[in-house]
Protein backbone atom coordinates (compact mmCIF):
# COMPACT_ATOMS: atom_id res chain seq x y z
CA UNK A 1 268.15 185.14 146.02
CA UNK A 2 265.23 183.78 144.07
CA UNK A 3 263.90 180.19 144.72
CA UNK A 4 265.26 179.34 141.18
CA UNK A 5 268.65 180.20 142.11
CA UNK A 6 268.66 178.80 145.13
CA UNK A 7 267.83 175.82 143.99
CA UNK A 8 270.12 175.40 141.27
CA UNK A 9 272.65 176.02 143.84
CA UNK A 10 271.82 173.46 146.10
CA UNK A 11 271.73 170.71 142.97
CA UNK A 12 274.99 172.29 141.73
CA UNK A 13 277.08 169.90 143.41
CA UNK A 14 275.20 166.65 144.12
CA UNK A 15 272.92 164.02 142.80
CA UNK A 16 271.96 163.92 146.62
CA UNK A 17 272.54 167.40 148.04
CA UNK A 18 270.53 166.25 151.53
CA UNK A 19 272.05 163.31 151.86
CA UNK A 20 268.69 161.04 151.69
CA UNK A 21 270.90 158.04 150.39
CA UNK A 22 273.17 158.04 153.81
CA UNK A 23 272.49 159.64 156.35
CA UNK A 24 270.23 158.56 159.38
CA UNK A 25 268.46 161.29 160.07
CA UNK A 26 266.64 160.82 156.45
CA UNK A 27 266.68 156.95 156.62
CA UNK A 28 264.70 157.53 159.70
CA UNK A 29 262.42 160.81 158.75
CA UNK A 30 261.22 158.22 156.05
CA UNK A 31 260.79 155.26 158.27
CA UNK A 32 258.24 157.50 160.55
CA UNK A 33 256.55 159.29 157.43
CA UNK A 34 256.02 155.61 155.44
CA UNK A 35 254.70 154.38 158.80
CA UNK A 36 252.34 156.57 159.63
CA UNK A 37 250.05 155.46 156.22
CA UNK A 38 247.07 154.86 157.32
CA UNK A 39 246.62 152.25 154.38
CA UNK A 40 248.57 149.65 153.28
CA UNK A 41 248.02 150.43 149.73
CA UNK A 42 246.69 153.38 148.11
CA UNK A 43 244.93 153.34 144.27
CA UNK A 44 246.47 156.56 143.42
CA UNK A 45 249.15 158.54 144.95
CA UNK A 46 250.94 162.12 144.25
CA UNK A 47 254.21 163.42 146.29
CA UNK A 48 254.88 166.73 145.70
CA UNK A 49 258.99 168.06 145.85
CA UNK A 50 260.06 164.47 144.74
CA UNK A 51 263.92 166.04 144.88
CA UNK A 52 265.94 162.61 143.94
CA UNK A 53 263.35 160.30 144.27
CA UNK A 54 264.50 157.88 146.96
CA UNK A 55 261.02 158.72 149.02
CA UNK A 56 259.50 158.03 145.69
CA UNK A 57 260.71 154.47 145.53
CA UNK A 58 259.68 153.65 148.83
CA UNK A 59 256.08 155.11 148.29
CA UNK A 60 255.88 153.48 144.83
CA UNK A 61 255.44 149.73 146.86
CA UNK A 62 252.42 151.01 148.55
CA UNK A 63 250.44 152.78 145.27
CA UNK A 64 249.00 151.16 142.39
CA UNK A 65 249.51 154.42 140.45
CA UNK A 66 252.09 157.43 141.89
CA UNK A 67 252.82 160.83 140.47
CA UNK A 68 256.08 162.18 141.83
CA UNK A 69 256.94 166.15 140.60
CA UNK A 70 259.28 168.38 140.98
CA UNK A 71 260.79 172.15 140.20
CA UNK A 72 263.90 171.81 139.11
CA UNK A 73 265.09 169.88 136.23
CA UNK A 74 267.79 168.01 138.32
CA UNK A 75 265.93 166.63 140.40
CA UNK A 76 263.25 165.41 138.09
CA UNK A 77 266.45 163.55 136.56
CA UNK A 78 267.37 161.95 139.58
CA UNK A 79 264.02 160.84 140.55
CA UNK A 80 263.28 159.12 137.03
CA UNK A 81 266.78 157.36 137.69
CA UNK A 82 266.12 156.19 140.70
CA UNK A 83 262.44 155.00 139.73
CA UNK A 84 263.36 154.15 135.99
CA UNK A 85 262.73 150.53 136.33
CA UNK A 86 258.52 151.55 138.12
CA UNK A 87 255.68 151.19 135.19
CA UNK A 88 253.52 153.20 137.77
CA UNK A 89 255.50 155.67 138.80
CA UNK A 90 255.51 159.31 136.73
CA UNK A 91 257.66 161.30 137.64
CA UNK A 92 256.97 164.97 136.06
CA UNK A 93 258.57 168.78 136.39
CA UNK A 94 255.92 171.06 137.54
CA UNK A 95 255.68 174.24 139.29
CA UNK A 96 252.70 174.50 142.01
CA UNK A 97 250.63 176.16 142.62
CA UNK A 98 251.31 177.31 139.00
CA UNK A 99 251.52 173.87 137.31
CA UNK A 100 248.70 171.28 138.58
CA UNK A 101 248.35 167.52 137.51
CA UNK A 102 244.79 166.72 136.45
CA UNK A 103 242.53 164.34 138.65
CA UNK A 104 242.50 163.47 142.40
CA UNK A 105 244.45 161.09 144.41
CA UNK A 106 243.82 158.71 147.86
CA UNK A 107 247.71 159.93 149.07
CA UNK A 108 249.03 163.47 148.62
CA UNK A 109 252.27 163.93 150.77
CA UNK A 110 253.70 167.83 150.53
CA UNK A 111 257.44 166.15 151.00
CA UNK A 112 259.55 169.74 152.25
CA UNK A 113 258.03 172.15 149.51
CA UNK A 114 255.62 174.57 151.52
CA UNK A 115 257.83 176.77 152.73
CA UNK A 116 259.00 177.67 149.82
CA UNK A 117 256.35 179.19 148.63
CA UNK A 118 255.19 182.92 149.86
CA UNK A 119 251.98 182.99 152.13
CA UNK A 120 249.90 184.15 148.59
CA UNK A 121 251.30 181.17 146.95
CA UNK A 122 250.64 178.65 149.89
CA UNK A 123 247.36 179.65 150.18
CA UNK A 124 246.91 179.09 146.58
CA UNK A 125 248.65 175.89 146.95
CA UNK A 126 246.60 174.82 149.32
CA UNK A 127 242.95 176.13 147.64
CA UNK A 128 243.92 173.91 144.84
CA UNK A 129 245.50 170.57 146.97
CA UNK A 130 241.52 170.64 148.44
CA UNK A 131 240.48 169.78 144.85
CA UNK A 132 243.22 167.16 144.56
CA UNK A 133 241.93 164.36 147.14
CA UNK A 134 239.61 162.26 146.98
CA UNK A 135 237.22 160.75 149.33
CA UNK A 136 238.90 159.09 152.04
CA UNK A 137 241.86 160.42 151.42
CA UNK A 138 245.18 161.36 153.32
CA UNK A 139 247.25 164.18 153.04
CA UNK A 140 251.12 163.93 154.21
CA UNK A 141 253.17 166.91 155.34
CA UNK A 142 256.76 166.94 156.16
CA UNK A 143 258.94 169.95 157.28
CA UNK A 144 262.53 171.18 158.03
CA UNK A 145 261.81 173.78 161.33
CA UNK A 146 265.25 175.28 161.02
CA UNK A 147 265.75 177.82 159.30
CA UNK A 148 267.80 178.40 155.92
CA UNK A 149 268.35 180.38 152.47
CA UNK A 150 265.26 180.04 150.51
CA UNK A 151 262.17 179.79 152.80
CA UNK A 152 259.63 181.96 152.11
CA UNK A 153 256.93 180.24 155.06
CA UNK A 154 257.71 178.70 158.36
CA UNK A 155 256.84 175.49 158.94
CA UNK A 156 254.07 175.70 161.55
CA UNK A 157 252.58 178.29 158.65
CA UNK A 158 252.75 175.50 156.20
CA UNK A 159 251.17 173.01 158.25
CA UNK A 160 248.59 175.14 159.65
CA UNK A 161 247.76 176.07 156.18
CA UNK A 162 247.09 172.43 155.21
CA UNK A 163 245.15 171.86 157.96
CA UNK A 164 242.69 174.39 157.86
CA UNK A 165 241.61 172.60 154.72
CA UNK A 166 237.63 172.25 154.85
CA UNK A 167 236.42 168.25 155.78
CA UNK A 168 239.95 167.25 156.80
CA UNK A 169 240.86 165.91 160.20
CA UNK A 170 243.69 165.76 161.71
CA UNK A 171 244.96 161.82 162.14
CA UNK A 172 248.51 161.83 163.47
CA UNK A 173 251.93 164.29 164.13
CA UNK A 174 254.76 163.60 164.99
CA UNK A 175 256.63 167.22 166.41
CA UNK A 176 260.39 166.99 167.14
CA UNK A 177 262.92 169.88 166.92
CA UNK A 178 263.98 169.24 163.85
CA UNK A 179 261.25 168.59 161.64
CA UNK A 180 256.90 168.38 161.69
CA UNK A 181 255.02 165.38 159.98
CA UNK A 182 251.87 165.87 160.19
CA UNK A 183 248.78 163.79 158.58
CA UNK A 184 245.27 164.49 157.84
CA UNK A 185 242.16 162.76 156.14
CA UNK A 186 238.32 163.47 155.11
CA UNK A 187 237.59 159.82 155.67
CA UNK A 188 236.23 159.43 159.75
CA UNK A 189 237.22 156.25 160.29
CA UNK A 190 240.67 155.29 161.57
CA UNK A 191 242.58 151.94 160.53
CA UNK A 192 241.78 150.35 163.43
CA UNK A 193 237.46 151.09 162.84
CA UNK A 194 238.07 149.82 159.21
CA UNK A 195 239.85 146.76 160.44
CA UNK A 196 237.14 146.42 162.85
CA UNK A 197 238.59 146.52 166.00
CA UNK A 198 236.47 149.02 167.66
């Protein structure tokens, strides 16, 4: 089955076909993901695989500026409904590696699209993410590990992918059976060195 297909079926049925609206398991993936930030507040932030935008909304109270995409036309629908009332948030249908927004952001978080893409395509991905961040900035990834109809990469070849990327550091994981998030930066000083505490 081809990604497109796939992914029309899993939007087929529901304006939340993962459940991110009720069930725990999301409520708290998100709680650990919007608490690892090493920043309170980012300038300019992009999340990649948006889906319905209810990660987007949370992210949107920490960015002056956020860019939320997607592939597939439903969920770009979603996401601007649940984010239609946010000046700063654009939220955009784009294919990556193929599609690429201009500029570079502080916050990039890969939110459960690497493994859809084939090793060629991830490495592609990834090539272009490097020209993406700016100085100081982190990059997010978060991963099913299970496995399921459409993946074309496992997780641990997603996130070892990302961070291979040249300058960046790896600044926190958190590794449970059920999913990877994973953070890394190209700025050397950690929030408690910029807060001076040591």
């Amino acid at each position: 089955m081809s990604l497109d297909a796939h992914l029309d079926t899993v939007w087929a049925g529901s304006a939340d076909p993962w459940g991110y609206h009720e069930r725990w398991y999301e409520a708290r993936k998100r709680a650990l993901l919007m608490a690892s930030l090493d920043r309170p507040r980012y300038a300019k932030a992009w999340e990649t695989g948006c889906a319905n935008g209810v990660l987007t909304r949370a992210l949107a109270g920490r960015c002056g500026a956020l860019l939320a995409t997607d592939l597939h036309p439903r969920a770009v629908r979603e996401a601007r409904r649940q984010c239609g009332d946010l000046a700063h948030v654009e939220i955009a249908q784009m294919e990556h590696p193929r599609q690429w927004p201009p500029g570079r952001f502080d916050l990039v978080v890969v939110g459960e699209i690497g493994y859809y893409l084939a090793p060629d395509g991830l490495r592609e991905f990834a090539r272009r993410l490097r020209g993406s961040l700016a100085p100081r900035a982190l990059l997010v990834a978060c991963h099913w590990c299970a496995d399921f109809d459409g993946r074309r990469s496992s997780t641990d070849e997603v996130h070892a992918c990302l961070g291979a990327l040249p300058g960046m550091a790896r600044v926190f994981m958190h590794d449970e059976a059920d999913f990877l998030l994973e953070g890394w930066s190209n700025d050397p000083h950690t929030p408690a060195q910029r807060e001076g505490l040591r």
